[in-house]
N, C-alpha and C. Protein backbone atom coordinates (compact mmCIF):
# COMPACT_ATOMS: atom_id res chain seq x y z
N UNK A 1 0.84 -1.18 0.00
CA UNK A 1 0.00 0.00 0.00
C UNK A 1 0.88 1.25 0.00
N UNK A 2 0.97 2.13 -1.03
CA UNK A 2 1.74 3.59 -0.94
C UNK A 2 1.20 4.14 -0.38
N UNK A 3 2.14 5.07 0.01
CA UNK A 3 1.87 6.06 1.24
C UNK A 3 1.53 7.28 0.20
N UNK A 4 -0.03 7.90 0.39
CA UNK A 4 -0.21 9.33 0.10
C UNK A 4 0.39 10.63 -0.27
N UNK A 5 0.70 10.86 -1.26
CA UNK A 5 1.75 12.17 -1.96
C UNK A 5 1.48 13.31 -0.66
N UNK A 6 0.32 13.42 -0.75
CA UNK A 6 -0.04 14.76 0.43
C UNK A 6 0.02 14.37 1.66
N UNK A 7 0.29 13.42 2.66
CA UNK A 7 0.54 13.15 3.68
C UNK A 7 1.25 12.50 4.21
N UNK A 8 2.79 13.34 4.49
CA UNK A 8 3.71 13.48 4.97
C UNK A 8 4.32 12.09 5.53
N UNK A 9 5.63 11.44 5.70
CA UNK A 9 5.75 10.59 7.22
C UNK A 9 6.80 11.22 7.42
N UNK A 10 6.50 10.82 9.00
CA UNK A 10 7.69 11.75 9.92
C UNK A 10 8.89 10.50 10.27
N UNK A 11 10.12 11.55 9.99
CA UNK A 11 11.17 10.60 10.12
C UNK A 11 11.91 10.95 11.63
N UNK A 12 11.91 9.92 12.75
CA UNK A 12 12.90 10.14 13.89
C UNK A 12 13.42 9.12 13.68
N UNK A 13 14.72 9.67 14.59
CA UNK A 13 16.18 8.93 15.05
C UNK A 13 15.97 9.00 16.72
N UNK A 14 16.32 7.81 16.98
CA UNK A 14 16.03 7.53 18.51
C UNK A 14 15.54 8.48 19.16
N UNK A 15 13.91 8.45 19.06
CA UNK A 15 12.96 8.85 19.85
C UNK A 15 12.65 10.24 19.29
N UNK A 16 13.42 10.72 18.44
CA UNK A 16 13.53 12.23 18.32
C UNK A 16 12.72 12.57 16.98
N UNK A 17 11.94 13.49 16.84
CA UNK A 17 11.22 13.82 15.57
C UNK A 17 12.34 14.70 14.95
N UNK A 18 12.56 14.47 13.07
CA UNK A 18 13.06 15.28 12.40
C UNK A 18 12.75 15.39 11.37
N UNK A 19 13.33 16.68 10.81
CA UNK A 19 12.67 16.82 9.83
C UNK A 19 14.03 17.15 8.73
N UNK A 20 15.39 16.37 9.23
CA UNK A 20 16.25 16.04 8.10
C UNK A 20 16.51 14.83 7.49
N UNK A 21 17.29 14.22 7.02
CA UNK A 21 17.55 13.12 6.16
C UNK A 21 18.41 12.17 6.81
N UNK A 22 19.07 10.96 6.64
CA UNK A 22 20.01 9.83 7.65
C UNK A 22 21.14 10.72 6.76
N UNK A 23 22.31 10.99 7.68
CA UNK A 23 23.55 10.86 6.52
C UNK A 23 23.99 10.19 6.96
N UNK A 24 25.02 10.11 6.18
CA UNK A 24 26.32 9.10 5.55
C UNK A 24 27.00 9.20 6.99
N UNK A 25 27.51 9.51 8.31
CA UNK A 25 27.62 9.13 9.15
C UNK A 25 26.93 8.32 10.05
N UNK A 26 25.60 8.46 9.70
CA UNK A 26 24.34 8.02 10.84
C UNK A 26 24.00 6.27 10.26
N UNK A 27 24.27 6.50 9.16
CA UNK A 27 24.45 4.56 8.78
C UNK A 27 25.29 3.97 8.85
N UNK A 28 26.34 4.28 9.80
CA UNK A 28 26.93 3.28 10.15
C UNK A 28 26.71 3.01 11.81
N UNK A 29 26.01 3.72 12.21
CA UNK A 29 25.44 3.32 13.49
C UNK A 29 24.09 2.91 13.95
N UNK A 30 23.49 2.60 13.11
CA UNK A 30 22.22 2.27 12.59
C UNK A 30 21.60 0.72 12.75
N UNK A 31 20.80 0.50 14.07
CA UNK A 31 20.75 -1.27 14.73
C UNK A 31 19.54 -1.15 13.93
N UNK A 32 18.41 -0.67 13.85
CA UNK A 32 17.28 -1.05 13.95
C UNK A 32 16.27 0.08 13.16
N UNK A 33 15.31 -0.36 11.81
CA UNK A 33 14.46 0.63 11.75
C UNK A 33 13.10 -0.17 11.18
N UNK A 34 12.60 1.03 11.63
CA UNK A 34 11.10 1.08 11.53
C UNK A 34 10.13 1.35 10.79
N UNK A 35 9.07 0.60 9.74
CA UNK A 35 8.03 1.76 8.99
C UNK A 35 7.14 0.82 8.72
N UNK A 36 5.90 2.51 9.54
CA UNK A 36 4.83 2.20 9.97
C UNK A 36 4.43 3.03 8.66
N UNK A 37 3.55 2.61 7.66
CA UNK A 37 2.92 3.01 6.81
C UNK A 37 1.50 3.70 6.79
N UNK A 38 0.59 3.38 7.57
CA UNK A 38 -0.65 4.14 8.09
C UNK A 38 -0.62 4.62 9.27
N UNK A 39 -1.18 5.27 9.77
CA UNK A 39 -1.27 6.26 11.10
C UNK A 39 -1.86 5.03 11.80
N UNK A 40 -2.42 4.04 11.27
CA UNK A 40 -2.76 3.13 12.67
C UNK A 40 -2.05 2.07 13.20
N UNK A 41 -1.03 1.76 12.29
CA UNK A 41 0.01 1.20 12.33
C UNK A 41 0.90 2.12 13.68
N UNK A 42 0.99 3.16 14.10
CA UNK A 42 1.99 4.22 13.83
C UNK A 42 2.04 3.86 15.40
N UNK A 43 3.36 4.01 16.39
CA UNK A 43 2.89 3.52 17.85
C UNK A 43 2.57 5.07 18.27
N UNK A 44 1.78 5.34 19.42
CA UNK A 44 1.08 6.85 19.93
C UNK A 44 1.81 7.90 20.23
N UNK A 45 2.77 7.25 20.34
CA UNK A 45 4.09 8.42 21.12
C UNK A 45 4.26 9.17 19.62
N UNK A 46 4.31 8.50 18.72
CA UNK A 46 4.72 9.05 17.25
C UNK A 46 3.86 9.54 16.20
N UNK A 47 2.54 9.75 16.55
CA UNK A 47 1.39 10.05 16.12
C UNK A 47 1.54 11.48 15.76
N UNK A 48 1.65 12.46 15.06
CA UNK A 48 1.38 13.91 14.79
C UNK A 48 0.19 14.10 13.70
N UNK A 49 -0.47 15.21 13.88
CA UNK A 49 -1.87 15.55 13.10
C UNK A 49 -1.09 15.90 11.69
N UNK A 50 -1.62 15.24 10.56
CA UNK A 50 -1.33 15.72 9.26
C UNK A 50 -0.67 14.83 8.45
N UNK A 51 -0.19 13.76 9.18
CA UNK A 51 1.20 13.25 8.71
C UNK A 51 0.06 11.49 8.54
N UNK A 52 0.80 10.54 7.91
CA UNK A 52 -0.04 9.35 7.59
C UNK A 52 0.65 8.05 8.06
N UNK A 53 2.39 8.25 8.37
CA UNK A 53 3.46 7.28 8.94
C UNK A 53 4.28 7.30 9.59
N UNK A 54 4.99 6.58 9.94
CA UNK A 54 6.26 7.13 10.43
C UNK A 54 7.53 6.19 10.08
N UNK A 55 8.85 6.56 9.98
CA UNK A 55 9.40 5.69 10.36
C UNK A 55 10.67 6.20 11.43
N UNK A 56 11.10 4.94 11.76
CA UNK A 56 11.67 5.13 12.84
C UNK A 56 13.30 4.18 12.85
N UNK A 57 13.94 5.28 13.46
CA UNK A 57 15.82 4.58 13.07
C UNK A 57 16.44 4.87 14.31
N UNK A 58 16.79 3.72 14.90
CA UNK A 58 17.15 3.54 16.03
C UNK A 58 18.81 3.46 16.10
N UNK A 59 19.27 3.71 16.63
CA UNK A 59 21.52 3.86 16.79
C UNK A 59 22.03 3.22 17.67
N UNK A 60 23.01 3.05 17.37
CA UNK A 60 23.87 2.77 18.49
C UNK A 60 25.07 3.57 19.21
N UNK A 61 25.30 3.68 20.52
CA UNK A 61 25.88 5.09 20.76
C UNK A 61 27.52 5.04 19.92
N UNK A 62 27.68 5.94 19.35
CA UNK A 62 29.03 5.67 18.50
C UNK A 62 30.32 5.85 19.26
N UNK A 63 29.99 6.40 20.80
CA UNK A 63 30.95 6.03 21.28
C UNK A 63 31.29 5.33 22.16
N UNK A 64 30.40 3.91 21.62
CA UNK A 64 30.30 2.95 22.29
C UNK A 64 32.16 2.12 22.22
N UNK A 65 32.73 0.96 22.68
CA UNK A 65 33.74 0.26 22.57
C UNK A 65 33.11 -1.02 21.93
N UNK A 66 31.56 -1.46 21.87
CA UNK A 66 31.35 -2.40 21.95
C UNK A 66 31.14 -2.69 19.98
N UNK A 67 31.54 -2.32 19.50
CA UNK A 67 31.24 -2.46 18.35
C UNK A 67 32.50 -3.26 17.75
C-alpha cells in the first residue's frame, strides 16, 4: 500500500522527531528501523496531526567500545 503524496511521514532517530535526512555518518550506526505506513500502524508516542506514517531509526551510541 503507498503512502499518500499529500501526507507526509515523519522521520525520527532515537525517539527524536526530524525533519532532516540519515547521513552518511548516521548509517553506520544504525541497529534497527522502523516503517509504519498508516497512522494506525503508527505507535502513539509518534502520532502527529497531518502526517499518515512514520518511520523510525534507532543507533547505536558511536561512542560505544562495543562495536
Amino acid at each position: 500500500m503507498p503512502v499518500a503524496e499529500d501526507w507526509p511521514v515523519e522521520l525520527w532517530i532515537d525517539g527524536v522527531r526530524t525533519s532532516g535526512q540519515i547521513n552518511d555518518q548516521l548509517i553506520e550506526w544504525i541497529e534497527g528501523i522502523e516503517i509504519f505506513r498508516r497512522t494506525v500502524e503508527v505507535p502513539i508516542e509518534y502520532i502527529r496531526p497531518g502526517t499518515c506514517g512514520a518511520i523510525l531509526v534507532w543507533t547505536s551510541d558511536p561512542r560505544s567500545d562495543s562495536r
